[in-house]
PDB file of N, CA and C in Angstrom:
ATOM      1  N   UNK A   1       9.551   6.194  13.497  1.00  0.00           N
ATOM      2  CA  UNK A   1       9.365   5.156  12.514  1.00  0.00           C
ATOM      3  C   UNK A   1       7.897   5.174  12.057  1.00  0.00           C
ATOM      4  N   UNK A   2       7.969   5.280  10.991  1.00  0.00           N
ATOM      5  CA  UNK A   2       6.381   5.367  10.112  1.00  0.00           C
ATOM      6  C   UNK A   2       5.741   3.739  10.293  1.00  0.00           C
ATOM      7  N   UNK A   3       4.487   3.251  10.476  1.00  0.00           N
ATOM      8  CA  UNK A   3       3.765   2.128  10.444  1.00  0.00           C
ATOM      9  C   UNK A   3       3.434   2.041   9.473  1.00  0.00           C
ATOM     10  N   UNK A   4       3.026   0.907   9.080  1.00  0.00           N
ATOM     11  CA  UNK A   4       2.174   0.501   7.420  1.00  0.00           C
ATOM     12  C   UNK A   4       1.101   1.356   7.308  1.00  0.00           C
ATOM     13  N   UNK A   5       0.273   1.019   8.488  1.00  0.00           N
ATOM     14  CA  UNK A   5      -1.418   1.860   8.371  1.00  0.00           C
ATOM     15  C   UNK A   5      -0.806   3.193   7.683  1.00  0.00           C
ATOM     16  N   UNK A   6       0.332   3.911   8.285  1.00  0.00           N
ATOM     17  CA  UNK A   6       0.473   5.391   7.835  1.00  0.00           C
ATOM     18  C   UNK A   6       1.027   5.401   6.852  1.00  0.00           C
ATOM     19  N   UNK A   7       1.810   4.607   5.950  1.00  0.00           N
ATOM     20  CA  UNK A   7       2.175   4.048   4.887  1.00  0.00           C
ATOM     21  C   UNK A   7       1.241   4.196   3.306  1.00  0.00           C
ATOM     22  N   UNK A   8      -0.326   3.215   4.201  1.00  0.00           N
ATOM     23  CA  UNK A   8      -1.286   3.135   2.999  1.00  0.00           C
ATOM     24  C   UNK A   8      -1.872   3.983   3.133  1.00  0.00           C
ATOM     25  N   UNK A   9      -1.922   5.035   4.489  1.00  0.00           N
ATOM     26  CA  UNK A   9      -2.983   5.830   4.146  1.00  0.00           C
ATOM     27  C   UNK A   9      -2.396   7.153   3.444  1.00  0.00           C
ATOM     28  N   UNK A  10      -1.152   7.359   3.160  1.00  0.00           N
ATOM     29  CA  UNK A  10      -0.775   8.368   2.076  1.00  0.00           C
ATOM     30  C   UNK A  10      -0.592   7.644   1.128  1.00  0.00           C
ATOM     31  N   UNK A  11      -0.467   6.525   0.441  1.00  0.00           N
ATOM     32  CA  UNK A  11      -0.817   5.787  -0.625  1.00  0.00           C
ATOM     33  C   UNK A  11      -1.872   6.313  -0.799  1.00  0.00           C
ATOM     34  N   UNK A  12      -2.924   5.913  -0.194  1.00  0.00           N
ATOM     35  CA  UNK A  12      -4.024   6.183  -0.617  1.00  0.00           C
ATOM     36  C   UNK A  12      -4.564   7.147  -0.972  1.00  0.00           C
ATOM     37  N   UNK A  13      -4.056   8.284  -0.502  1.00  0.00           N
ATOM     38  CA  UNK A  13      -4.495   9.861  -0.881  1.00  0.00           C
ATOM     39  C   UNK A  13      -3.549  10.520  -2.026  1.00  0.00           C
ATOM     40  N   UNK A  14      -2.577   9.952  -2.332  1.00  0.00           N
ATOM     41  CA  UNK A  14      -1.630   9.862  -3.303  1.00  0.00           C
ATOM     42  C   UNK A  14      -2.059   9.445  -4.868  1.00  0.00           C
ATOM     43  N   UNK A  15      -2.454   7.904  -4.813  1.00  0.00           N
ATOM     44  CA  UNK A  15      -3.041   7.587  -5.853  1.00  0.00           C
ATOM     45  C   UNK A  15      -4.211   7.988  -6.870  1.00  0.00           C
ATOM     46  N   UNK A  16      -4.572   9.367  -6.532  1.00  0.00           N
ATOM     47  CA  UNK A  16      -5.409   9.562  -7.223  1.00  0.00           C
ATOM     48  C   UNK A  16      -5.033  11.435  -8.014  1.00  0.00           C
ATOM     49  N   UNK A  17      -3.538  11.642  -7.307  1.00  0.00           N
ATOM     50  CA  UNK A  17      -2.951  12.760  -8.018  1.00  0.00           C
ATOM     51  C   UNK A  17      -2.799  12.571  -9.308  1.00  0.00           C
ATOM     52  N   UNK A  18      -2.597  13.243 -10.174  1.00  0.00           N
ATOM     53  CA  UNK A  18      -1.600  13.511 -11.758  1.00  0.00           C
ATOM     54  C   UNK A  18      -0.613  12.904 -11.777  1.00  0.00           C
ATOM     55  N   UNK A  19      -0.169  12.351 -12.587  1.00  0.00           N
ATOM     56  CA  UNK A  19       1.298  11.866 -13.029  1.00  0.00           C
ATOM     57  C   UNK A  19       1.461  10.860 -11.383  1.00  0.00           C
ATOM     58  N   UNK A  20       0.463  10.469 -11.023  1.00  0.00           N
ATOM     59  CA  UNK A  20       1.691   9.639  -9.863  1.00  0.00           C
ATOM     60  C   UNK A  20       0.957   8.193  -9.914  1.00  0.00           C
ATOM     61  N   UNK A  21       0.104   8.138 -10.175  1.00  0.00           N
ATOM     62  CA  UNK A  21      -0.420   6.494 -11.252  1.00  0.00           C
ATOM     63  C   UNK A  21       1.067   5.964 -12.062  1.00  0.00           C
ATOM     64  N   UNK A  22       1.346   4.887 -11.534  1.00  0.00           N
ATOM     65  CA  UNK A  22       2.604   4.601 -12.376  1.00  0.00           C
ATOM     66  C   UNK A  22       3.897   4.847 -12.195  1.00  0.00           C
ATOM     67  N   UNK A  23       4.224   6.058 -11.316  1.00  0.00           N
ATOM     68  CA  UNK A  23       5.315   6.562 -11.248  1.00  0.00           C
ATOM     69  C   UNK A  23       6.403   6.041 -10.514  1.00  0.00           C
ATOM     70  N   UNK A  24       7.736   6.019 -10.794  1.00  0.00           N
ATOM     71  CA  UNK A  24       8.588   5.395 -10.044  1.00  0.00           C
ATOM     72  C   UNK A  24       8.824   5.071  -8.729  1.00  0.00           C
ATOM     73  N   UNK A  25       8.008   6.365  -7.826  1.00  0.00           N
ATOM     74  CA  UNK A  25       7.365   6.688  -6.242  1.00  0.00           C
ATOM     75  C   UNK A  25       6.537   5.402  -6.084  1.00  0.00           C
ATOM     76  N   UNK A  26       5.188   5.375  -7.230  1.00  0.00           N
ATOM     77  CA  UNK A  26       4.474   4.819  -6.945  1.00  0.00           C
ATOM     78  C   UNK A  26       4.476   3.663  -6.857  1.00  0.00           C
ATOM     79  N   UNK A  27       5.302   3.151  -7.847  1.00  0.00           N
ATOM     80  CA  UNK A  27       5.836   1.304  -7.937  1.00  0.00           C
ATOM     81  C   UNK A  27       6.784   1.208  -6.605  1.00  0.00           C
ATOM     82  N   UNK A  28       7.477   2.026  -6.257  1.00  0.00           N
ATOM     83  CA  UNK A  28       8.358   1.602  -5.411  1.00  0.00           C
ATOM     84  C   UNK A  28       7.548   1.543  -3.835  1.00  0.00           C
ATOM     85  N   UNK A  29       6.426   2.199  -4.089  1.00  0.00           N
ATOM     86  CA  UNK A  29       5.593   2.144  -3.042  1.00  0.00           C
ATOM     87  C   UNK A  29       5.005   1.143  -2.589  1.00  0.00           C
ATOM     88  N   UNK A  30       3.805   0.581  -3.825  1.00  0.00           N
ATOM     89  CA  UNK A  30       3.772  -0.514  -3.693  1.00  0.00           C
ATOM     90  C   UNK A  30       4.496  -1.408  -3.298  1.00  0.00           C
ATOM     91  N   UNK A  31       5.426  -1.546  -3.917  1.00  0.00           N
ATOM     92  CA  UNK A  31       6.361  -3.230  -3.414  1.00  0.00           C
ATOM     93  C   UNK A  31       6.448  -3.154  -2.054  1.00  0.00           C
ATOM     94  N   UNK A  32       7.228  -1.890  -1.554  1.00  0.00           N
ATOM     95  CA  UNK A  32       7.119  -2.001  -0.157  1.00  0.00           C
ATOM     96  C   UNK A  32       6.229  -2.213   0.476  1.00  0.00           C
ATOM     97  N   UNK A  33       4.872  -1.724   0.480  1.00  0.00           N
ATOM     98  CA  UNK A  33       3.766  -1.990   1.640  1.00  0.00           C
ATOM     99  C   UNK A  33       3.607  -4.092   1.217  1.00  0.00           C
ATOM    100  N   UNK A  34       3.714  -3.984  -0.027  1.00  0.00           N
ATOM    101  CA  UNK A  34       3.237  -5.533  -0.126  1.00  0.00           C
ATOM    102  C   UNK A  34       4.950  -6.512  -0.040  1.00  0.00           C
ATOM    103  N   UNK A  35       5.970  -6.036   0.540  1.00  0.00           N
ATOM    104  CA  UNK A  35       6.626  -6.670   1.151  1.00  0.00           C
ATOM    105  C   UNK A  35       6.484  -6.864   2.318  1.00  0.00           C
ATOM    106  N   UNK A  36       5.497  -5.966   3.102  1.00  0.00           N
ATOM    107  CA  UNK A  36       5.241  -5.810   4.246  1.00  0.00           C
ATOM    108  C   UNK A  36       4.809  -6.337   4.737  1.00  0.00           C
ATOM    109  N   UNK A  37       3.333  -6.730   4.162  1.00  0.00           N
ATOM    110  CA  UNK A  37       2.313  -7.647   4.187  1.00  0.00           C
ATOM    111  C   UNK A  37       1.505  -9.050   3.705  1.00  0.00           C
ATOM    112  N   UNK A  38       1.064 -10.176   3.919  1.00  0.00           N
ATOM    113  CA  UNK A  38       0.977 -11.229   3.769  1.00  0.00           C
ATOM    114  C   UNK A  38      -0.288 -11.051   3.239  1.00  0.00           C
ATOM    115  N   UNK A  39      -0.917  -9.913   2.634  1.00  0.00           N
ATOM    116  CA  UNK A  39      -1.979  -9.554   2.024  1.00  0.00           C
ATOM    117  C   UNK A  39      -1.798  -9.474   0.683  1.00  0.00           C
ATOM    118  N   UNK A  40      -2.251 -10.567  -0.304  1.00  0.00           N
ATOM    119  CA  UNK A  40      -1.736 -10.549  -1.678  1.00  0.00           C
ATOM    120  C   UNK A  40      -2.561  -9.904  -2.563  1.00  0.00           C
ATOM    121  N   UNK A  41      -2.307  -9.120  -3.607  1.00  0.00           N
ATOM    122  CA  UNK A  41      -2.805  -8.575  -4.850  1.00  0.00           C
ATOM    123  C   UNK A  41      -3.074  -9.762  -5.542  1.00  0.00           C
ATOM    124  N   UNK A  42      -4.743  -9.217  -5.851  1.00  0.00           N
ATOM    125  CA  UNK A  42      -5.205 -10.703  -6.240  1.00  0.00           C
ATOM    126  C   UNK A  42      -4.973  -9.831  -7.917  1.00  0.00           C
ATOM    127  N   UNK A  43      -5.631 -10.601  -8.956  1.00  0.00           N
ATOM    128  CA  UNK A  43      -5.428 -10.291 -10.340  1.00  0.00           C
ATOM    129  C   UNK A  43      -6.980  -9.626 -10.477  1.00  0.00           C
ATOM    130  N   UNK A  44      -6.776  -8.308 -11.139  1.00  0.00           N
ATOM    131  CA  UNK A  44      -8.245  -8.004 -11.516  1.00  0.00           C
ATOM    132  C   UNK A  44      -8.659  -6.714 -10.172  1.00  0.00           C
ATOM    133  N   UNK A  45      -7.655  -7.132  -9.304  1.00  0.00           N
ATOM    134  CA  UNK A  45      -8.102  -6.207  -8.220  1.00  0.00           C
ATOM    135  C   UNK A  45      -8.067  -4.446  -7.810  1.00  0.00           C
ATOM    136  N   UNK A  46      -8.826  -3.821  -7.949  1.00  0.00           N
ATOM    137  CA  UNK A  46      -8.572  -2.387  -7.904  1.00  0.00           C
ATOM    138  C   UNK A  46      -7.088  -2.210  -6.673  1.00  0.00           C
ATOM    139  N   UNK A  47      -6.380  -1.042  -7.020  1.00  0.00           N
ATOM    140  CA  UNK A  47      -5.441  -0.893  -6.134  1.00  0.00           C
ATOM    141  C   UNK A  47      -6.180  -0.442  -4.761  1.00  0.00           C
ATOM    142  N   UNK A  48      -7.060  -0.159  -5.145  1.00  0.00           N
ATOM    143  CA  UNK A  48      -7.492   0.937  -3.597  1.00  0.00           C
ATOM    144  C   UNK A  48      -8.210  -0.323  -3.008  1.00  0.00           C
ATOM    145  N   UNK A  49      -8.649  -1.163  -3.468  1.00  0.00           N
ATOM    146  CA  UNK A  49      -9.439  -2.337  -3.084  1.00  0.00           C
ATOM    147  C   UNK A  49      -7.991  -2.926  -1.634  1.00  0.00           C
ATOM    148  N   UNK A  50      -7.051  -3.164  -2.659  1.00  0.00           N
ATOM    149  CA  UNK A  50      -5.971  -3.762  -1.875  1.00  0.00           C
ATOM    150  C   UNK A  50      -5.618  -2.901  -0.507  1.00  0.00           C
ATOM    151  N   UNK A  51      -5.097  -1.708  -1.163  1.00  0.00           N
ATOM    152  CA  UNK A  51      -4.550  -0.914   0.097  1.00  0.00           C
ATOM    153  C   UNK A  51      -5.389  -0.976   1.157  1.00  0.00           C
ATOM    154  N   UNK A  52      -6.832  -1.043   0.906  1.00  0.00           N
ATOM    155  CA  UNK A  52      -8.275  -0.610   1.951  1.00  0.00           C
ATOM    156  C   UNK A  52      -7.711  -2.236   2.926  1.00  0.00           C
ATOM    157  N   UNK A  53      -7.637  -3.438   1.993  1.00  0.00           N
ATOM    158  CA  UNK A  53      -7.944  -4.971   3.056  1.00  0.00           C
ATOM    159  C   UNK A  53      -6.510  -4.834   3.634  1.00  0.00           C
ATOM    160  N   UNK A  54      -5.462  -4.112   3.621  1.00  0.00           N
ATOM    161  CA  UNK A  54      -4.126  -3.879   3.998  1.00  0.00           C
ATOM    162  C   UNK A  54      -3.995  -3.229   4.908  1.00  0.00           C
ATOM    163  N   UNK A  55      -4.951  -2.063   5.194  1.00  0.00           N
ATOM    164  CA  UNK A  55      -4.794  -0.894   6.310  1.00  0.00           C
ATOM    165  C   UNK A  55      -6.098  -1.502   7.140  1.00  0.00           C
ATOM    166  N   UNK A  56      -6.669  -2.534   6.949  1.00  0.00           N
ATOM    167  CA  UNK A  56      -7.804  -2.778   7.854  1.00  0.00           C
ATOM    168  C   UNK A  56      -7.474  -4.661   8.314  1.00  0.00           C
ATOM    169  N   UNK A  57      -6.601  -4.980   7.694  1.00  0.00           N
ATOM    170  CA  UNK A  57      -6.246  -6.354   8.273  1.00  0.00           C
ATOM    171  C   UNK A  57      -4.683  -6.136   9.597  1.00  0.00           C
ATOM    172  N   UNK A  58      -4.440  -5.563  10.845  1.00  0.00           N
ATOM    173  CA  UNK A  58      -3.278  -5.733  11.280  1.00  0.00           C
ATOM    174  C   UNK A  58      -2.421  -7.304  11.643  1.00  0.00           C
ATOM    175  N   UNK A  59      -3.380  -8.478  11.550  1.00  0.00           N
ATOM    176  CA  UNK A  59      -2.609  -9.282  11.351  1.00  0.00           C
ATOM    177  C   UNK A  59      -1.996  -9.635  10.073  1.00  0.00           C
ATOM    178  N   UNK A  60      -1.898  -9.481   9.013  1.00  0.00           N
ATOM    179  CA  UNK A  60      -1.101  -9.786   8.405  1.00  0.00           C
ATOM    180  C   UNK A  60      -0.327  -8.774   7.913  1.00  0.00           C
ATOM    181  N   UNK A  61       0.121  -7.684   8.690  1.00  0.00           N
ATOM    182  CA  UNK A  61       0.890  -6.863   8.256  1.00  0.00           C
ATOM    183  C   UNK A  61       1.961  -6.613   9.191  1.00  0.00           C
ATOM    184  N   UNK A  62       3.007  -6.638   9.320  1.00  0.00           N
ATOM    185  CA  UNK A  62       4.340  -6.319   9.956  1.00  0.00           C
ATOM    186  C   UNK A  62       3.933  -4.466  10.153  1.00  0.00           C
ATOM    187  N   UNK A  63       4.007  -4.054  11.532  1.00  0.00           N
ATOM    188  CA  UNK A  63       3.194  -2.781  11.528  1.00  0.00           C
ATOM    189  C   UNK A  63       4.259  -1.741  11.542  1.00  0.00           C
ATOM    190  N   UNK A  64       5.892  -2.011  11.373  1.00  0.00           N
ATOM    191  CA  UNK A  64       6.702  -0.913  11.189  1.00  0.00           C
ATOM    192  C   UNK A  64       7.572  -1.215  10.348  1.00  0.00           C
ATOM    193  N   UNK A  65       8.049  -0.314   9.389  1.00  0.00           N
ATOM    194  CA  UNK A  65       9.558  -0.375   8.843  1.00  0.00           C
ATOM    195  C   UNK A  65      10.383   0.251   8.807  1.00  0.00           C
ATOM    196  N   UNK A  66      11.708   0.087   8.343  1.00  0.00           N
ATOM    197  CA  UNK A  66      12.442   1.393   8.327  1.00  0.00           C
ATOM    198  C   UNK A  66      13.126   2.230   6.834  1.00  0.00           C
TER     199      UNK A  66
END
């Protein structure tokens, strides 16, 4: 079973490929880690900003899914 931390941290190395800004992967990515977590996307906020307070906060993140 994959953890969140391992979750955002290929998010994170992800988001900065070609064509994957936006992409159906990528939205569907998102939602999941931030269903995950009680860490909200504020407005205005860089994505990598988020993923970074997401993979470095473990309390508010549920640390496995399936």
């Amino acid at each position: 079973m994959e953890s969140l931390k391992e979750l955002v941290l290929q998010e994170m190395e992800r988001i900065h490929l070609p064509n994957y800004w936006g992409s159906k992967q990528q939205i569907q990515n998102e939602n999941k880690i931030a269903s995950l977590t009680s860490i909200k996307y504020e407005d205005g906020m860089a994505i990598e900003d988020w993923l970074y307070k997401v993979y470095h906060n473990e309390q508010g993140a549920k640390l496995e899914y399936k």
